[in-house]
N, C-alpha and C. Protein backbone atom coordinates (compact mmCIF):
# COMPACT_ATOMS: atom_id res chain seq x y z
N UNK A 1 99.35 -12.28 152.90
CA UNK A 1 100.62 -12.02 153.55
C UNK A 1 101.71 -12.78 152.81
N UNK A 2 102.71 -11.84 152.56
CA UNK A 2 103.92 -12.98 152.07
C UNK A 2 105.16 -12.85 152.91
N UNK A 3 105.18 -14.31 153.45
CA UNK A 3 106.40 -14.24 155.00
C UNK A 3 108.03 -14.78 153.75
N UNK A 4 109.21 -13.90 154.66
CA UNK A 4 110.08 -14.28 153.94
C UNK A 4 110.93 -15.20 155.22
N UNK A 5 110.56 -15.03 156.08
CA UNK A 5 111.65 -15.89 157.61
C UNK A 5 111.06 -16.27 158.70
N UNK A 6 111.36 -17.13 159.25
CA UNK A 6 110.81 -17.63 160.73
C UNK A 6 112.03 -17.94 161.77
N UNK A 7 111.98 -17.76 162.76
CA UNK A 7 113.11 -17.97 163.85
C UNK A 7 112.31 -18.14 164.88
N UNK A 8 113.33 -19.03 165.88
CA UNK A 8 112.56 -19.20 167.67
C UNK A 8 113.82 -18.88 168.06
N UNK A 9 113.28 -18.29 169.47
CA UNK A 9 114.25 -17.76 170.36
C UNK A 9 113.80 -18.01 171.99
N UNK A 10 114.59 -18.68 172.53
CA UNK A 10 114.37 -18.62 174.02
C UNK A 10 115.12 -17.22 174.75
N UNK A 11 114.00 -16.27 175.09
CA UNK A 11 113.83 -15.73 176.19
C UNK A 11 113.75 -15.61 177.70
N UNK A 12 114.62 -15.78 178.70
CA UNK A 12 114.00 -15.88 179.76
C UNK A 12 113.07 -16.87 180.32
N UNK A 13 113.49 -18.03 179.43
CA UNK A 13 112.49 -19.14 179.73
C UNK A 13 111.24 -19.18 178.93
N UNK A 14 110.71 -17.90 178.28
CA UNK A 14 109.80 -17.68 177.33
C UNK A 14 109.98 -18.55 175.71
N UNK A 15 109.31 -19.04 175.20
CA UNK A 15 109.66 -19.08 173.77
C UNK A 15 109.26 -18.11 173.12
N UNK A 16 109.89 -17.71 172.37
CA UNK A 16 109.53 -16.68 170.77
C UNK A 16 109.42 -16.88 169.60
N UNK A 17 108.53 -16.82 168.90
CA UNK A 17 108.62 -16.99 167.41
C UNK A 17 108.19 -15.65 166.38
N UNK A 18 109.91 -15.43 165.67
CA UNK A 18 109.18 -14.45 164.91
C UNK A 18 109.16 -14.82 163.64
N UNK A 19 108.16 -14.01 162.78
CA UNK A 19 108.30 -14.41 161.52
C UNK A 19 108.38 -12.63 160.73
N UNK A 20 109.00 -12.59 159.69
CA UNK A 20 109.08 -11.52 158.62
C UNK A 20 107.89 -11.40 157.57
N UNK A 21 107.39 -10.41 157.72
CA UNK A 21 106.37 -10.77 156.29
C UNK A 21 105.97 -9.34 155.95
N UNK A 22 105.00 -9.33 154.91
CA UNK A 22 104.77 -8.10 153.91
C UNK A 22 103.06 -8.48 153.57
N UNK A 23 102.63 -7.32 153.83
CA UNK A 23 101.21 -7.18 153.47
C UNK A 23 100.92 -7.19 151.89
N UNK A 24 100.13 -7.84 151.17
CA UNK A 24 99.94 -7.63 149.61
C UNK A 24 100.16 -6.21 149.19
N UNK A 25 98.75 -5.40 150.14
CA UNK A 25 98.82 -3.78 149.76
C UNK A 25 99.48 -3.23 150.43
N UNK A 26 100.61 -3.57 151.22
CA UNK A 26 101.70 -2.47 151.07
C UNK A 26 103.30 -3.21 150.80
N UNK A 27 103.28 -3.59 149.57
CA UNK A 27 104.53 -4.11 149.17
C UNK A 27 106.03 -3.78 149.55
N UNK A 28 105.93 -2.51 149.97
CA UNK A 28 107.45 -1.90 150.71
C UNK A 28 107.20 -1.75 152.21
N UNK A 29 106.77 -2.27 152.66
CA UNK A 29 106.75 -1.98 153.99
C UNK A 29 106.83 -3.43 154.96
N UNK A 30 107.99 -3.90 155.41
CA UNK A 30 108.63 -5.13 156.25
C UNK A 30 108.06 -5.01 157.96
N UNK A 31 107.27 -5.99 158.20
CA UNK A 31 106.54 -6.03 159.62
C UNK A 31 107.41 -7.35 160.17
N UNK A 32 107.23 -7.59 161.30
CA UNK A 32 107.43 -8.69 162.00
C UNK A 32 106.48 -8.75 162.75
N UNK A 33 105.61 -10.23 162.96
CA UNK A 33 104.90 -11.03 164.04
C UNK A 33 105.51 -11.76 164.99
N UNK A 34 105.51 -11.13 166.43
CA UNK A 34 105.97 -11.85 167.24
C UNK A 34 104.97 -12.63 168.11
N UNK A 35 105.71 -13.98 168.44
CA UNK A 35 104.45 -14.72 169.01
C UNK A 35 104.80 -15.69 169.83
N UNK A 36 104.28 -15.30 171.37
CA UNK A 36 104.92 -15.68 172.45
C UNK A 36 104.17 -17.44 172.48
N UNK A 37 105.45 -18.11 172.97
CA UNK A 37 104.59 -19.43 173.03
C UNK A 37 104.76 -20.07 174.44
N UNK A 38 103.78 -20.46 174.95
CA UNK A 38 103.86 -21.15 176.41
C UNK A 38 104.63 -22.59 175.87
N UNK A 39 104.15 -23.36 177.55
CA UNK A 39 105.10 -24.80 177.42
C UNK A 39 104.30 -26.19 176.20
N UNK A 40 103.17 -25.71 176.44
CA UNK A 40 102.19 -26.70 175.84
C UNK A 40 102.45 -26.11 174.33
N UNK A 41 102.77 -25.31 173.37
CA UNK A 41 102.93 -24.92 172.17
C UNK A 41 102.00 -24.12 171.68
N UNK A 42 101.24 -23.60 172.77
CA UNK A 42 99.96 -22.44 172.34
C UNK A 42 100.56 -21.22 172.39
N UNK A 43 100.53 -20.41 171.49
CA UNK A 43 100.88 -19.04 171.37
C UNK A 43 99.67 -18.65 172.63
N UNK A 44 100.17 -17.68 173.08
CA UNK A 44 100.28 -16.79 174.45
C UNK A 44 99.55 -15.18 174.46
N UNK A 45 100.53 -14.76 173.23
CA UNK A 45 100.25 -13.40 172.77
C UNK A 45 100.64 -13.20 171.33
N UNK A 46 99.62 -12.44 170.50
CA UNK A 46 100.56 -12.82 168.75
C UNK A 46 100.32 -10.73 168.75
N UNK A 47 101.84 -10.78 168.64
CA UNK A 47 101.68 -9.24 168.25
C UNK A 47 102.41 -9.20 166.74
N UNK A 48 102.33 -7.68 166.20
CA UNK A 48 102.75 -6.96 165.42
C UNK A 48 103.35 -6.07 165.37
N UNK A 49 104.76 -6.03 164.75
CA UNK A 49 105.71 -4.55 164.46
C UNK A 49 106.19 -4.44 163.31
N UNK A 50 106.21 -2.70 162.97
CA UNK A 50 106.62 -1.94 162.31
C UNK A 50 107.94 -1.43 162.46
N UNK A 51 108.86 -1.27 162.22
CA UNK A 51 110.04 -0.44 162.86
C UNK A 51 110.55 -0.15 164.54
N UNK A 52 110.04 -1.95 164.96
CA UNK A 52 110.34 -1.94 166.44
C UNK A 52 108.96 -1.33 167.18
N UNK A 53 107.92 -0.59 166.51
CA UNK A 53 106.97 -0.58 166.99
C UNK A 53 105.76 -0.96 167.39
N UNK A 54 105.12 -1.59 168.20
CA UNK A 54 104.05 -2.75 168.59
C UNK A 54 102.56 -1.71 167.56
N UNK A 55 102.31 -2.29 166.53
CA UNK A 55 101.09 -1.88 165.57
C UNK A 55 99.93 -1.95 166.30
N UNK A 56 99.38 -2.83 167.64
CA UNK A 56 98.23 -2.76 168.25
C UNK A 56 97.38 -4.18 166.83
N UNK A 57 97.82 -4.93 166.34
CA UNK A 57 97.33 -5.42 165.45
C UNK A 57 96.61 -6.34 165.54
N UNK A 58 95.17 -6.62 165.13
CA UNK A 58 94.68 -8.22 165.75
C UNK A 58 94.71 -8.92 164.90
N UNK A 59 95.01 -10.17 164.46
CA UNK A 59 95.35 -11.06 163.24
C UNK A 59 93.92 -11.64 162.91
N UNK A 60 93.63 -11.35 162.01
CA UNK A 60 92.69 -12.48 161.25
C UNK A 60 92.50 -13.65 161.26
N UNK A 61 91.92 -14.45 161.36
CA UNK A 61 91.50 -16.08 161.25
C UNK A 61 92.50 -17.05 160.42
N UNK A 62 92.28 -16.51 159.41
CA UNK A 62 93.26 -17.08 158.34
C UNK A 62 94.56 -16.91 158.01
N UNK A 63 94.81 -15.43 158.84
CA UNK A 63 96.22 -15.03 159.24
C UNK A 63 96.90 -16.07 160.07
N UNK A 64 96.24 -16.15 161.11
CA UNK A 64 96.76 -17.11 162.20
C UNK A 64 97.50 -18.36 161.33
N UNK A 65 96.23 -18.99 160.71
CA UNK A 65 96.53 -20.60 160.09
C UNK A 65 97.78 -20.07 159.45
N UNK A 66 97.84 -19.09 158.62
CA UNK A 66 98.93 -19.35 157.64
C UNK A 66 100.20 -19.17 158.59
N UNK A 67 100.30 -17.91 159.68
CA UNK A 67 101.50 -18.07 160.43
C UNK A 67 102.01 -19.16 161.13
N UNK A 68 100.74 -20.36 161.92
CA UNK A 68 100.76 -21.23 161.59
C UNK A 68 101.86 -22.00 160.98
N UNK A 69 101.07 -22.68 159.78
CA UNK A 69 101.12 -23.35 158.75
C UNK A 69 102.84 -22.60 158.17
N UNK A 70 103.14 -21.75 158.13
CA UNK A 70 104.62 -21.23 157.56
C UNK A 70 105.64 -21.60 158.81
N UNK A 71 105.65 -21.58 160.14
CA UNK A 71 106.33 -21.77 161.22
C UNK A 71 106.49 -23.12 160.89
N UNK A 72 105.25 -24.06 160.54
CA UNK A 72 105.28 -25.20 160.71
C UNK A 72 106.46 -25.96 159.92
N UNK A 73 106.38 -25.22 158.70
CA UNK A 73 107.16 -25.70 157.18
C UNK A 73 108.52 -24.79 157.73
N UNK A 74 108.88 -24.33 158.85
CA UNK A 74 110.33 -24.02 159.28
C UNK A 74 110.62 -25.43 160.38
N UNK A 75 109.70 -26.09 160.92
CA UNK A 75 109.84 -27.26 162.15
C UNK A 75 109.57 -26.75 163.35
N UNK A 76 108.82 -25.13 163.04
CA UNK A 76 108.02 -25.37 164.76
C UNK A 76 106.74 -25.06 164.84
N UNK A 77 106.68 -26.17 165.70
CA UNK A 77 105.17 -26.47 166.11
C UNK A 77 104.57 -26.16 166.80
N UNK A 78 103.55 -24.92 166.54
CA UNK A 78 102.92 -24.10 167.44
C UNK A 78 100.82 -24.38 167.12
N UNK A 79 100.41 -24.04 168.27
CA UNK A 79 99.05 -24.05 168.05
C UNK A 79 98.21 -22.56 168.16
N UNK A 80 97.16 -22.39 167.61
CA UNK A 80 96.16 -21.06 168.00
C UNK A 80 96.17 -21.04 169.87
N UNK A 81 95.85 -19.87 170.08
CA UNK A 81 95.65 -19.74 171.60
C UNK A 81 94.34 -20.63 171.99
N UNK A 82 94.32 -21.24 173.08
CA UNK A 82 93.08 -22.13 173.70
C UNK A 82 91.89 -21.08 173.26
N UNK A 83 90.85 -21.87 173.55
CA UNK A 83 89.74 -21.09 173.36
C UNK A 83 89.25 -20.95 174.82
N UNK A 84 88.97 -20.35 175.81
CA UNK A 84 88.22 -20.02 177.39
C UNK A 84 87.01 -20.66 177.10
């Protein structure tokens, strides 16, 4: 994945974090990950869009870390969802 932006946004009391990014194999095509964060800093729900449209997408392992790890290197500090 190559992310070009990260932003937080308070919602309704919700936090938001989105980030911009681009899949290797499809170089023209701009997604956003949105990723709801509770009070404790655990993402909530991590979705995916296309042109405002929710992709149904489930992130990979290593996806996560790097969205992660790129939020982090913007100054926010978010964690993987708990484990049940």
């Amino acid at each position: 994945m190559i992310m070009d932006y990260c932003e937080q946004e308070i919602l309704e009391e919700m936090v938001q974090v989105h980030i911009g990014l681009q899949f290797e194999d499809e170089p023209d095509s701009l997604y956003v990950a949105e990723l709801a964060v509770g009070d404790d800093g655990y993402v909530t729900e991590w979705k995916l869009f296309f042109n405002g449209f929710d992709c149904k997408y489930t992130f990979r392992p290593d996806e996560i870390e790097a969205l992660i790890d790129y939020a982090g290197e913007h100054g926010i500090v978010i964690q993987a969802l708990k484990s049940s």
